[in-house]
C-alpha atoms as a PDB file:
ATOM      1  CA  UNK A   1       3.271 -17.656   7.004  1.00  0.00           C
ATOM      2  CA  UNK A   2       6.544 -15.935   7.985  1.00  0.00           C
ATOM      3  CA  UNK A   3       7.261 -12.701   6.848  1.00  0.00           C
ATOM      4  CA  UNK A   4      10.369 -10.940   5.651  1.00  0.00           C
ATOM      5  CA  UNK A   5      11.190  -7.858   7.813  1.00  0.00           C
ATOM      6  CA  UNK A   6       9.623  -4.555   6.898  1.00  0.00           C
ATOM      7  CA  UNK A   7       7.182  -6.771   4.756  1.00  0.00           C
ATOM      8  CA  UNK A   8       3.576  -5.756   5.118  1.00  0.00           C
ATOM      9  CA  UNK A   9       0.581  -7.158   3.186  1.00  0.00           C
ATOM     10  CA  UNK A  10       2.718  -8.838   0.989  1.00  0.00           C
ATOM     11  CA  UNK A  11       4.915  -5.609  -0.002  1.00  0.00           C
ATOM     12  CA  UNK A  12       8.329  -5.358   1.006  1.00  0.00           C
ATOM     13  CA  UNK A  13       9.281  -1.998   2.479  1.00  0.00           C
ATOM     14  CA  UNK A  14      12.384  -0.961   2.456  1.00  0.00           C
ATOM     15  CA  UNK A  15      14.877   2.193   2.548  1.00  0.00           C
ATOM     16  CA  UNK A  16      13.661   5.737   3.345  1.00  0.00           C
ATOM     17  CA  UNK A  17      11.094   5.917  -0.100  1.00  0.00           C
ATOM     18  CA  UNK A  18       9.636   3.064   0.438  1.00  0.00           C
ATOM     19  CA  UNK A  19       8.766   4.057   4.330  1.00  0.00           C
ATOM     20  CA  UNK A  20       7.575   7.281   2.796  1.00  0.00           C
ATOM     21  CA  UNK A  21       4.995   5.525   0.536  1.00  0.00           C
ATOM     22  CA  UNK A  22       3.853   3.200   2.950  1.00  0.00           C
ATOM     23  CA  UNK A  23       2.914   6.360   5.421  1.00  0.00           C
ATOM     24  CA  UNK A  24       1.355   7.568   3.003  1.00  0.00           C
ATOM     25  CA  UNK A  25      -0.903   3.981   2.629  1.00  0.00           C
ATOM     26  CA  UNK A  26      -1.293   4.376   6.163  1.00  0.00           C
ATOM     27  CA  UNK A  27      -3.098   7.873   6.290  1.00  0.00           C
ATOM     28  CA  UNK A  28      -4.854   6.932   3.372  1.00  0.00           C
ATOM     29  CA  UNK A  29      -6.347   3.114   5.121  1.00  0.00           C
ATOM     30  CA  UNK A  30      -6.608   5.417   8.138  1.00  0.00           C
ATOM     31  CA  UNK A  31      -8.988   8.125   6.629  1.00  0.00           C
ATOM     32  CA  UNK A  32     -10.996   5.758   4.813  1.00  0.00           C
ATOM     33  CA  UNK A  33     -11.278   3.658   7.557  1.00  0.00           C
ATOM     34  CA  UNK A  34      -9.142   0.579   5.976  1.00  0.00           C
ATOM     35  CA  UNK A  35      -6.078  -1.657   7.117  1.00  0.00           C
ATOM     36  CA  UNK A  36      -3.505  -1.015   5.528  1.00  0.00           C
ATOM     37  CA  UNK A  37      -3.722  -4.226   3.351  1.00  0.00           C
ATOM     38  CA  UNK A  38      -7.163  -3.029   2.194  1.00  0.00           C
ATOM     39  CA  UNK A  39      -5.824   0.381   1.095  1.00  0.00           C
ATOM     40  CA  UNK A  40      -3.191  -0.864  -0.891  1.00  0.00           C
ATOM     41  CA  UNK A  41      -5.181  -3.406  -2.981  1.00  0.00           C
ATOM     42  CA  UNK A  42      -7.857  -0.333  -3.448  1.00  0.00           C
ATOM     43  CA  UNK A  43      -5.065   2.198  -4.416  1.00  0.00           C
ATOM     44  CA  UNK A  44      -3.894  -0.862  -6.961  1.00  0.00           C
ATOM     45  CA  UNK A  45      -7.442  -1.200  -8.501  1.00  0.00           C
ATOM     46  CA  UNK A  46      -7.376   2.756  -9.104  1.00  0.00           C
ATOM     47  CA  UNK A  47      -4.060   2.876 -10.136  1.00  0.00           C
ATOM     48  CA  UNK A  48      -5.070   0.022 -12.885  1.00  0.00           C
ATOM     49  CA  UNK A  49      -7.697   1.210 -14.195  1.00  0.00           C
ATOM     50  CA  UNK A  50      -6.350   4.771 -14.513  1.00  0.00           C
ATOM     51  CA  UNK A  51      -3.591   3.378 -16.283  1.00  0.00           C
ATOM     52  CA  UNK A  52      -5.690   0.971 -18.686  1.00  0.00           C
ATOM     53  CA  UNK A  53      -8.176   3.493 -19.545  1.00  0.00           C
ATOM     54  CA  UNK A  54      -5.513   5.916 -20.883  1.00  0.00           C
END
């Protein structure tokens, strides 16, 4: 699989917000004890279901 530049599991990150977020996935996989991958597809799950239940 070849990735795009600044593309990490399977998000593209780009510009000075998106590096800003994706620190922000990084402290969070690195508290948790997660890759980064795994963080992201948790913080998606809670992010959907916060947003469905409302």
């Amino acid at each position: 699989m070849n990735k795009e530049h600044g593309q990490v599991t399977g998000i593209i990150w780009r510009g000075p917000e998106d590096l800003t977020v994706y620190q922000l996935v990084k402290q969070y996989a690195e508290k948790r004890s997660l890759t980064v991958s795994a963080a992201a597809k948790e913080l998606v799950r809670i992010g959907l279901k916060d947003v469905m239940t409302k």
